[in-house]
C-alpha atoms as a PDB file:
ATOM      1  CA  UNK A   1       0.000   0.000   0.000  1.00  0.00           C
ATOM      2  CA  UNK A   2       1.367   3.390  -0.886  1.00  0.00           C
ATOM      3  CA  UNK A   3      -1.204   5.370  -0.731  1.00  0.00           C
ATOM      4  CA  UNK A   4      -4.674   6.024   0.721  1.00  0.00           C
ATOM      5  CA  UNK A   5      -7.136   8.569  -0.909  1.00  0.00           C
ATOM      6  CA  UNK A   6     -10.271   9.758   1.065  1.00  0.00           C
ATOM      7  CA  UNK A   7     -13.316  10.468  -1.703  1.00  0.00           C
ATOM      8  CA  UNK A   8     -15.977  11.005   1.241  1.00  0.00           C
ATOM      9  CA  UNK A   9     -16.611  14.574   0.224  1.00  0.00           C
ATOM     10  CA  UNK A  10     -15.287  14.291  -3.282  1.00  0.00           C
ATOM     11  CA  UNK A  11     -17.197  16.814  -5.523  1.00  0.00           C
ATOM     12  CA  UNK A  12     -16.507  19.474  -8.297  1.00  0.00           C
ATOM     13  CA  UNK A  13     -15.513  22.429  -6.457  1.00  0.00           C
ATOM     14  CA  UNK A  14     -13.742  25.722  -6.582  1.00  0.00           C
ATOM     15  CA  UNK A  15      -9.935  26.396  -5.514  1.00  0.00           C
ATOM     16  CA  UNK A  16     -11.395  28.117  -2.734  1.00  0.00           C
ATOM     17  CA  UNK A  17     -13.172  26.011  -1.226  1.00  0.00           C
ATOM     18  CA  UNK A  18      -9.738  23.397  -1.361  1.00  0.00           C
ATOM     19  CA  UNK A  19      -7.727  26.038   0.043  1.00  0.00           C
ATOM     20  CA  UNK A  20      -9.882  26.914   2.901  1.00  0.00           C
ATOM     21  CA  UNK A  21     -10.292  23.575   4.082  1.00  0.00           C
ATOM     22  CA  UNK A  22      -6.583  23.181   4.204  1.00  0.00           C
ATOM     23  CA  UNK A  23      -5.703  26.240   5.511  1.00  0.00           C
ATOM     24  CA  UNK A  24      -5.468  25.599   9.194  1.00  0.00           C
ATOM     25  CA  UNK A  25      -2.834  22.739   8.494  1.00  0.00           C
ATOM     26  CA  UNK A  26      -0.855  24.952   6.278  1.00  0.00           C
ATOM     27  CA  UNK A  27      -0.126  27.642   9.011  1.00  0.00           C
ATOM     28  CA  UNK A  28       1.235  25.438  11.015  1.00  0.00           C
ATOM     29  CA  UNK A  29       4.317  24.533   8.791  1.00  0.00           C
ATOM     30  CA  UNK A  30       4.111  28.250   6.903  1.00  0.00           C
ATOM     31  CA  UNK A  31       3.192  31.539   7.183  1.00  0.00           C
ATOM     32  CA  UNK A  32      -0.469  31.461   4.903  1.00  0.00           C
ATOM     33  CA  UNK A  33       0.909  34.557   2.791  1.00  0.00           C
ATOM     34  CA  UNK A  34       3.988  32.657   2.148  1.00  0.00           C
ATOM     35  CA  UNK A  35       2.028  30.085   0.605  1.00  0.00           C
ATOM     36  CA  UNK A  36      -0.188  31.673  -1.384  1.00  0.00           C
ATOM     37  CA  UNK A  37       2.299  33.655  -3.225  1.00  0.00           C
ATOM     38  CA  UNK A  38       3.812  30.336  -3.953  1.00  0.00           C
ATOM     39  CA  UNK A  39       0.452  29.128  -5.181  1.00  0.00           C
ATOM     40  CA  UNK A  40       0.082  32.035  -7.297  1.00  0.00           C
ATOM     41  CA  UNK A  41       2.823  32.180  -8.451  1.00  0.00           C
ATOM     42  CA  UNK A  42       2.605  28.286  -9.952  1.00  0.00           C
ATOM     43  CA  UNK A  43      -0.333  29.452 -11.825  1.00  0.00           C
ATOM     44  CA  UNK A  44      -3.087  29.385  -9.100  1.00  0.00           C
ATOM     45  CA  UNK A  45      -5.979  31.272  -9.964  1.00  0.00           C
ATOM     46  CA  UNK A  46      -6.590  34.994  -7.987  1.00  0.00           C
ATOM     47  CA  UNK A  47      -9.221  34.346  -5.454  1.00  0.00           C
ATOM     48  CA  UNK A  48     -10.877  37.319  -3.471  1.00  0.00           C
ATOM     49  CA  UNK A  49     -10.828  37.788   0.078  1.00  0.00           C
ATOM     50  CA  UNK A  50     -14.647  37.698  -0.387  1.00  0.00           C
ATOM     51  CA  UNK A  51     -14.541  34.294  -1.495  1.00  0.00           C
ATOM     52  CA  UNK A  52     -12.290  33.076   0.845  1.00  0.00           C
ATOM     53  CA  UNK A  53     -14.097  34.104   3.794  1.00  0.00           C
ATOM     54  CA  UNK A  54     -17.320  32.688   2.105  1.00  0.00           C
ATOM     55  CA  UNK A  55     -15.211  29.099   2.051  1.00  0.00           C
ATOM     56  CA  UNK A  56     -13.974  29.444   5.655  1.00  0.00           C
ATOM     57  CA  UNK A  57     -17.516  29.815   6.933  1.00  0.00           C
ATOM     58  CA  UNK A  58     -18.710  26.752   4.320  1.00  0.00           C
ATOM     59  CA  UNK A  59     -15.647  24.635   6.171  1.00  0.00           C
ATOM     60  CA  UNK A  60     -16.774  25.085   9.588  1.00  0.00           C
ATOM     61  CA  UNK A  61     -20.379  25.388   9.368  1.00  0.00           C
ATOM     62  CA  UNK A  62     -19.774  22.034   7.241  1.00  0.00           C
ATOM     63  CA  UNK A  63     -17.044  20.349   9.958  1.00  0.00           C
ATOM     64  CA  UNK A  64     -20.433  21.567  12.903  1.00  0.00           C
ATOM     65  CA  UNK A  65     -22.615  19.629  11.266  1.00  0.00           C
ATOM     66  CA  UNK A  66     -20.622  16.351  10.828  1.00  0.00           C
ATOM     67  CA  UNK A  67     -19.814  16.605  14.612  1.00  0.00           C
ATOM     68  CA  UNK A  68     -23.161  17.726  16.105  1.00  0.00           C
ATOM     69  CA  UNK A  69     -24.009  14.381  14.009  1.00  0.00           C
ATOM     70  CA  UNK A  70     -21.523  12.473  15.794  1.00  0.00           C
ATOM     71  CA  UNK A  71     -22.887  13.613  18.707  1.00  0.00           C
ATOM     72  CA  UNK A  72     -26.797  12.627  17.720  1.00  0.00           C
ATOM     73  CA  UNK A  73     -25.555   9.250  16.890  1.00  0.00           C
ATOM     74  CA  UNK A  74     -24.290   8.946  20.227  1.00  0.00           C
ATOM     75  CA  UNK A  75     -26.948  10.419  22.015  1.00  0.00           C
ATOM     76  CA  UNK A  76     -29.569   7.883  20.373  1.00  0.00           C
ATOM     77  CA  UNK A  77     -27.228   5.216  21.415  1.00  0.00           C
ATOM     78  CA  UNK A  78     -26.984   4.106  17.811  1.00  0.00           C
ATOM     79  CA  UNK A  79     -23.107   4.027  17.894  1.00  0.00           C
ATOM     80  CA  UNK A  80     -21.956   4.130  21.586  1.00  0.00           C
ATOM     81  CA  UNK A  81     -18.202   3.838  20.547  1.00  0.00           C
ATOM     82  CA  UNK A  82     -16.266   6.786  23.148  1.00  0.00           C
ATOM     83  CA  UNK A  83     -14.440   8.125  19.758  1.00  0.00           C
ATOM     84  CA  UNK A  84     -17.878   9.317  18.733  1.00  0.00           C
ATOM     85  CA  UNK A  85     -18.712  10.864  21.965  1.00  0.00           C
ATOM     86  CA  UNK A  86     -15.855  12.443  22.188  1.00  0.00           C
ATOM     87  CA  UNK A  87     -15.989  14.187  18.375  1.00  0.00           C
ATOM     88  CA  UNK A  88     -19.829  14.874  19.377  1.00  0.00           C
ATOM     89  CA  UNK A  89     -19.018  16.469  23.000  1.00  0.00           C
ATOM     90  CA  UNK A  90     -15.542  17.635  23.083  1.00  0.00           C
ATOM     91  CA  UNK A  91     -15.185  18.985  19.302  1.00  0.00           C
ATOM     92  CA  UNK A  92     -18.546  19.956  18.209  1.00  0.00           C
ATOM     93  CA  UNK A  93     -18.059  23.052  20.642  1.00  0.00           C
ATOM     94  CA  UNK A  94     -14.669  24.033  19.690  1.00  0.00           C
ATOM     95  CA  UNK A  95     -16.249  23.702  16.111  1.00  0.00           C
ATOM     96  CA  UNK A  96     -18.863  26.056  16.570  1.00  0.00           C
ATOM     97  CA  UNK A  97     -16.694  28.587  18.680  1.00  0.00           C
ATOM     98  CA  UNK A  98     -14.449  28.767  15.405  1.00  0.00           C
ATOM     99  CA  UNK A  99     -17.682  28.793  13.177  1.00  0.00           C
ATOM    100  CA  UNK A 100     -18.590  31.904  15.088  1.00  0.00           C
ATOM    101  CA  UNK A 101     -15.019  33.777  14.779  1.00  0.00           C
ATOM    102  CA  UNK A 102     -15.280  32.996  11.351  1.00  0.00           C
ATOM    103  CA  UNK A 103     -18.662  34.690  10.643  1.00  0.00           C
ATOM    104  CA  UNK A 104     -17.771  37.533  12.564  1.00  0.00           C
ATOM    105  CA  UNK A 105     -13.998  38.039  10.571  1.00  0.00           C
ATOM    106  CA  UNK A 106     -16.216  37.194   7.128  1.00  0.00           C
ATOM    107  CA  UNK A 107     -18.808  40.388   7.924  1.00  0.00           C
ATOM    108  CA  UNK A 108     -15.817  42.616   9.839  1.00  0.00           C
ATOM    109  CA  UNK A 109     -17.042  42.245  13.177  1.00  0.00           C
END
């Protein structure tokens, strides 16, 4: 095996949206202006600030609903597994706490 690919939320999409979702992990290892003036200047398309904050929200609101999920499915005892619980109790929070902060940087709050 050399390789795994994850096609859950495979889909046509827009660079944005790719970029955003990644974003997070990419700060970690470099600065995020670093990195897009390398991706721009590979031949990435220019994407607005607009459209970027759209995406941010779109990742979060998207990652809150997956774990408030996880935490329904736990709550109606259909999967009692503790790694659900804990995505359903201890992230679902912290996901909605960064959904907010990212609605209030996307309308300049």
């Amino acid at each position: 095996l050399t390789a795994v690919l994850d096609w859950e939320f495979c889909h046509a999409g827009v660079p944005a949206e790719d970029l955003t979702y990644c974003k997070y992990l990419i700060e970690k290892i470099l600065p995020w202006d670093e990195f897009m003036a390398v991706y721009y200047a590979n031949g990435g398309p220019q994407i607005s600030e607009a459209r970027m904050h759209f995406f941010q929200v779109w990742r979060t609101l998207h990652l809150s609903i997956l774990t408030g999920f996880a935490r329904g499915v736990f709550e109606r005892a259909a999967d009692q597994d503790l790694r659900i619980a804990t995505i359903g109790y201890n992230t679902m929070p912290k996901q909605l706490r960064d959904l907010a902060g990212d609605l209030a940087r996307a309308v300049g709050v």
